[in-house]
N, C-alpha and C. Protein backbone atom coordinates (compact mmCIF):
# COMPACT_ATOMS: atom_id res chain seq x y z
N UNK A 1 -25.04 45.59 61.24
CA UNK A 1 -24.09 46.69 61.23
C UNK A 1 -22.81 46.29 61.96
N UNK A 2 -22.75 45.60 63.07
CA UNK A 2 -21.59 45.42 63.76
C UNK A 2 -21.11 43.98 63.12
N UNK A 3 -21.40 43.31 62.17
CA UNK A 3 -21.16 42.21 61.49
C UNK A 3 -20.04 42.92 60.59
N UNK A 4 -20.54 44.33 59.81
CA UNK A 4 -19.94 44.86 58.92
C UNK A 4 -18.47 45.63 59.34
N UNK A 5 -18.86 46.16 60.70
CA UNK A 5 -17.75 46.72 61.46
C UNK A 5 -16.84 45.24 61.69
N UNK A 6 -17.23 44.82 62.09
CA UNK A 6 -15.94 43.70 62.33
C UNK A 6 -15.51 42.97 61.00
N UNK A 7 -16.14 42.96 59.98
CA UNK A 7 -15.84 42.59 58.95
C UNK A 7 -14.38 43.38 58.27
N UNK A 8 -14.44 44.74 58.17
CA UNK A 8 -13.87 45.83 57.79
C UNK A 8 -12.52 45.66 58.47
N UNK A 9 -12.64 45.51 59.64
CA UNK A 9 -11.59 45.90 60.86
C UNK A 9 -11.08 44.35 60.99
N UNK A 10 -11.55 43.50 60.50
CA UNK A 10 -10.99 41.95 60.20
C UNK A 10 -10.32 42.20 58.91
N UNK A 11 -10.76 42.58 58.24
CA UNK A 11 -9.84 42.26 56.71
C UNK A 11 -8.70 44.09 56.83
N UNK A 12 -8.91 44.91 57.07
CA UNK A 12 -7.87 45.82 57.22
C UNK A 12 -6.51 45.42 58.37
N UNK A 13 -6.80 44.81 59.50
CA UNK A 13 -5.97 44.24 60.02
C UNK A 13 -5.15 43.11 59.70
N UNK A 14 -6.13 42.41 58.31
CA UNK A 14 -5.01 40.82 58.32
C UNK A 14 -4.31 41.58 56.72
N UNK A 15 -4.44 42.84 56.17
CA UNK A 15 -4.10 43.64 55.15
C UNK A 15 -2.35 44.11 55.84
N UNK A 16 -2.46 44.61 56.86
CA UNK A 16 -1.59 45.29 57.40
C UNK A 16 -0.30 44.12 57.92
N UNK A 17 -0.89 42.77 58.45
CA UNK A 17 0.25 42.17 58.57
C UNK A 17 0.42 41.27 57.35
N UNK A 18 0.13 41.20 56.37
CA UNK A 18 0.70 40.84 55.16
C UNK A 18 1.90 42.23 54.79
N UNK A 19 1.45 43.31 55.01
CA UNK A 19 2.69 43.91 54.20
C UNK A 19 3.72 44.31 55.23
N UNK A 20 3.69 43.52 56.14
CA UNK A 20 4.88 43.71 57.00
C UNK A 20 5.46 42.21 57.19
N UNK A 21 5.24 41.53 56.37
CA UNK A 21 6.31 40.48 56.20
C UNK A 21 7.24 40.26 55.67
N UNK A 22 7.37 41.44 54.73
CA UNK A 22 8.90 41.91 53.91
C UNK A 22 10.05 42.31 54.77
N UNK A 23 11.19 41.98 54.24
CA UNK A 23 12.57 42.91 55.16
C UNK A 23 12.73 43.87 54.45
N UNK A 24 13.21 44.99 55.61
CA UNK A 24 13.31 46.22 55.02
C UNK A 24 15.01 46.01 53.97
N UNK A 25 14.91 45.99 52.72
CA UNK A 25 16.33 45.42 51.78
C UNK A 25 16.89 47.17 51.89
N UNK A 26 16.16 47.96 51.58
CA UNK A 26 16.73 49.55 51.88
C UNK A 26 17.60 49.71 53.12
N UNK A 27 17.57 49.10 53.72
CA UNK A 27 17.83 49.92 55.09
C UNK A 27 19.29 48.98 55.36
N UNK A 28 19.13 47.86 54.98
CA UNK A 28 20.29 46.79 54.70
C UNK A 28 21.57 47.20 53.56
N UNK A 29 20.57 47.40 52.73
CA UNK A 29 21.45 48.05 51.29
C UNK A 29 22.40 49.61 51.83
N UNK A 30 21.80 49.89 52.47
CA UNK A 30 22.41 51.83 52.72
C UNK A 30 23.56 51.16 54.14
N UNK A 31 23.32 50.13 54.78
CA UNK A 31 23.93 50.24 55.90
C UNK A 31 25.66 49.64 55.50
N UNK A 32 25.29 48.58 54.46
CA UNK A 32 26.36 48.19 54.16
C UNK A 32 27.25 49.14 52.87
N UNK A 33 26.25 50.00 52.58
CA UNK A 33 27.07 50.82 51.89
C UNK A 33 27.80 51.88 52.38
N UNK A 34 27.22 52.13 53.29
CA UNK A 34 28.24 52.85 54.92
C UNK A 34 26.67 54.21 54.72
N UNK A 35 26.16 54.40 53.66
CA UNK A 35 25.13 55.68 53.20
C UNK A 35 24.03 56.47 54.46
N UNK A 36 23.55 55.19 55.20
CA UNK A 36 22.66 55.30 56.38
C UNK A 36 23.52 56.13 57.32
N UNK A 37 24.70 56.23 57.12
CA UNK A 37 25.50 57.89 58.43
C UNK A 37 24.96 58.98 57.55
N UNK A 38 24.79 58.92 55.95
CA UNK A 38 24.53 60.25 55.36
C UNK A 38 23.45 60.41 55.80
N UNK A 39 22.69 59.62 56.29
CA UNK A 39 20.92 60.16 56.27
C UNK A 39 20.25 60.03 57.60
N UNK A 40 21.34 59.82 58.40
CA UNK A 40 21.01 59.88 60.28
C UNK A 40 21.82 61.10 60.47
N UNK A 41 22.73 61.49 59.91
CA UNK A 41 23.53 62.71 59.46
C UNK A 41 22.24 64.06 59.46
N UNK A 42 21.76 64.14 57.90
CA UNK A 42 21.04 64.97 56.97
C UNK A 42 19.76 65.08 58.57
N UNK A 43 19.29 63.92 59.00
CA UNK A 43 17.91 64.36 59.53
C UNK A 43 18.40 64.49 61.07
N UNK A 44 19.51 64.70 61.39
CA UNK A 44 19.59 65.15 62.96
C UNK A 44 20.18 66.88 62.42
N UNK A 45 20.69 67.31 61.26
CA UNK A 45 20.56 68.40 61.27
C UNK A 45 19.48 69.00 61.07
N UNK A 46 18.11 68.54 60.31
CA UNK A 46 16.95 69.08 59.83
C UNK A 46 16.64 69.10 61.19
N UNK A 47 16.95 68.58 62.21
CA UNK A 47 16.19 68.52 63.66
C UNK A 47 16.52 69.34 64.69
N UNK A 48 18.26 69.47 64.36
CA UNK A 48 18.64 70.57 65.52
C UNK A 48 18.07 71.75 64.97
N UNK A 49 17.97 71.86 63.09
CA UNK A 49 17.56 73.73 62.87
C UNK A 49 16.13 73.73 63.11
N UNK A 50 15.25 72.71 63.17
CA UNK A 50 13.53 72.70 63.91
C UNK A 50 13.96 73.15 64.91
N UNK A 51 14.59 72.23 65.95
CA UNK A 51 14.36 73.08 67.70
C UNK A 51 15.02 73.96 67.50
N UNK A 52 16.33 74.80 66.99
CA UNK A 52 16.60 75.80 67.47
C UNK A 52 15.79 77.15 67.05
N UNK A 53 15.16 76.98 65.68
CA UNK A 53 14.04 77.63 65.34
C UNK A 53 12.97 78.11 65.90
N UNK A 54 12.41 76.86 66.97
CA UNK A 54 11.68 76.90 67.79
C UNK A 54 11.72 77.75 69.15
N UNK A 55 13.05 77.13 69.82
CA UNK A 55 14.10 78.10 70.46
C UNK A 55 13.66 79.42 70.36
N UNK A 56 14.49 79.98 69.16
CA UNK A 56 13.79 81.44 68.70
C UNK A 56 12.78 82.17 68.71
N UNK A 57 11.84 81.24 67.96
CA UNK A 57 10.64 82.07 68.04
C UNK A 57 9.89 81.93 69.67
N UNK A 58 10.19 80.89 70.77
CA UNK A 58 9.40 81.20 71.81
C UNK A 58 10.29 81.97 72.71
N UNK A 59 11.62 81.99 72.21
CA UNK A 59 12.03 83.75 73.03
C UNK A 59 11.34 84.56 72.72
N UNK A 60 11.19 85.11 71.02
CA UNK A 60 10.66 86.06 70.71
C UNK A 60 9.56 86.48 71.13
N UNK A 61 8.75 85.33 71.82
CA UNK A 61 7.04 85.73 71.94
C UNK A 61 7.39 86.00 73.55
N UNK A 62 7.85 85.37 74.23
CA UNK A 62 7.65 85.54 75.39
C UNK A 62 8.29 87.44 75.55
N UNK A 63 9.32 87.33 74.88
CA UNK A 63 9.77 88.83 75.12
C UNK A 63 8.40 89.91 74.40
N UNK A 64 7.55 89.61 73.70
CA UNK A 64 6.57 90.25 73.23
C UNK A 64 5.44 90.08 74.38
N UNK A 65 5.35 89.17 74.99
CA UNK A 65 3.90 88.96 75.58
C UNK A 65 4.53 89.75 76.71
N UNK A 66 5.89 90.20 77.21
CA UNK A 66 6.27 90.81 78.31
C UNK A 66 5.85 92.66 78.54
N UNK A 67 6.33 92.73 76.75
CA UNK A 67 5.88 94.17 76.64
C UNK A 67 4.49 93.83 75.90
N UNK A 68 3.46 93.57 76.29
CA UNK A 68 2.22 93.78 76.07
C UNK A 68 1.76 93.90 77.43
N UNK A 69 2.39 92.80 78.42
CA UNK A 69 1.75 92.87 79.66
C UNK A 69 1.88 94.12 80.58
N UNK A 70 3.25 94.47 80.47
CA UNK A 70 3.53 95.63 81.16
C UNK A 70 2.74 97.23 81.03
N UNK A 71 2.36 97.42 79.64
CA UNK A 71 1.76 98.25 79.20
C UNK A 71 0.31 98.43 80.24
């Protein structure tokens, strides 16, 4: 059994650094196309409207758990 475990965990590990011997050509391609500001752009806004969302709703609860407690 532990022949088989290391077997598994031998060949999934030498799996994983085979496919990281490629260069990332995407990330090269967008940078010189100037494109990579559109999309460090796009996902720092998807990020400020997560936290400020977040923001929101744990005002909202705390102002709820205030009037539950008081009661």
């Amino acid at each position: 059994m532990k022949k088989l475990i290391s077997l598994t965990f031998l060949l999934l590990f030498t799996a994983t650094t085979f496919a990281q011997e490629t260069e990332p050509q995407m990330a090269d391609t967008m940078r010189s196309d100037g494109k990579i500001y559109v999309v460090v752009l796009v996902l720092s806004v998807v990020f400020a409207c997560l936290a400020t969302y977040l923001v929101v709703i744990d005002r909202k609860l705390k102002k709820l758990e205030d009037t539950f407690t008081k009661k």
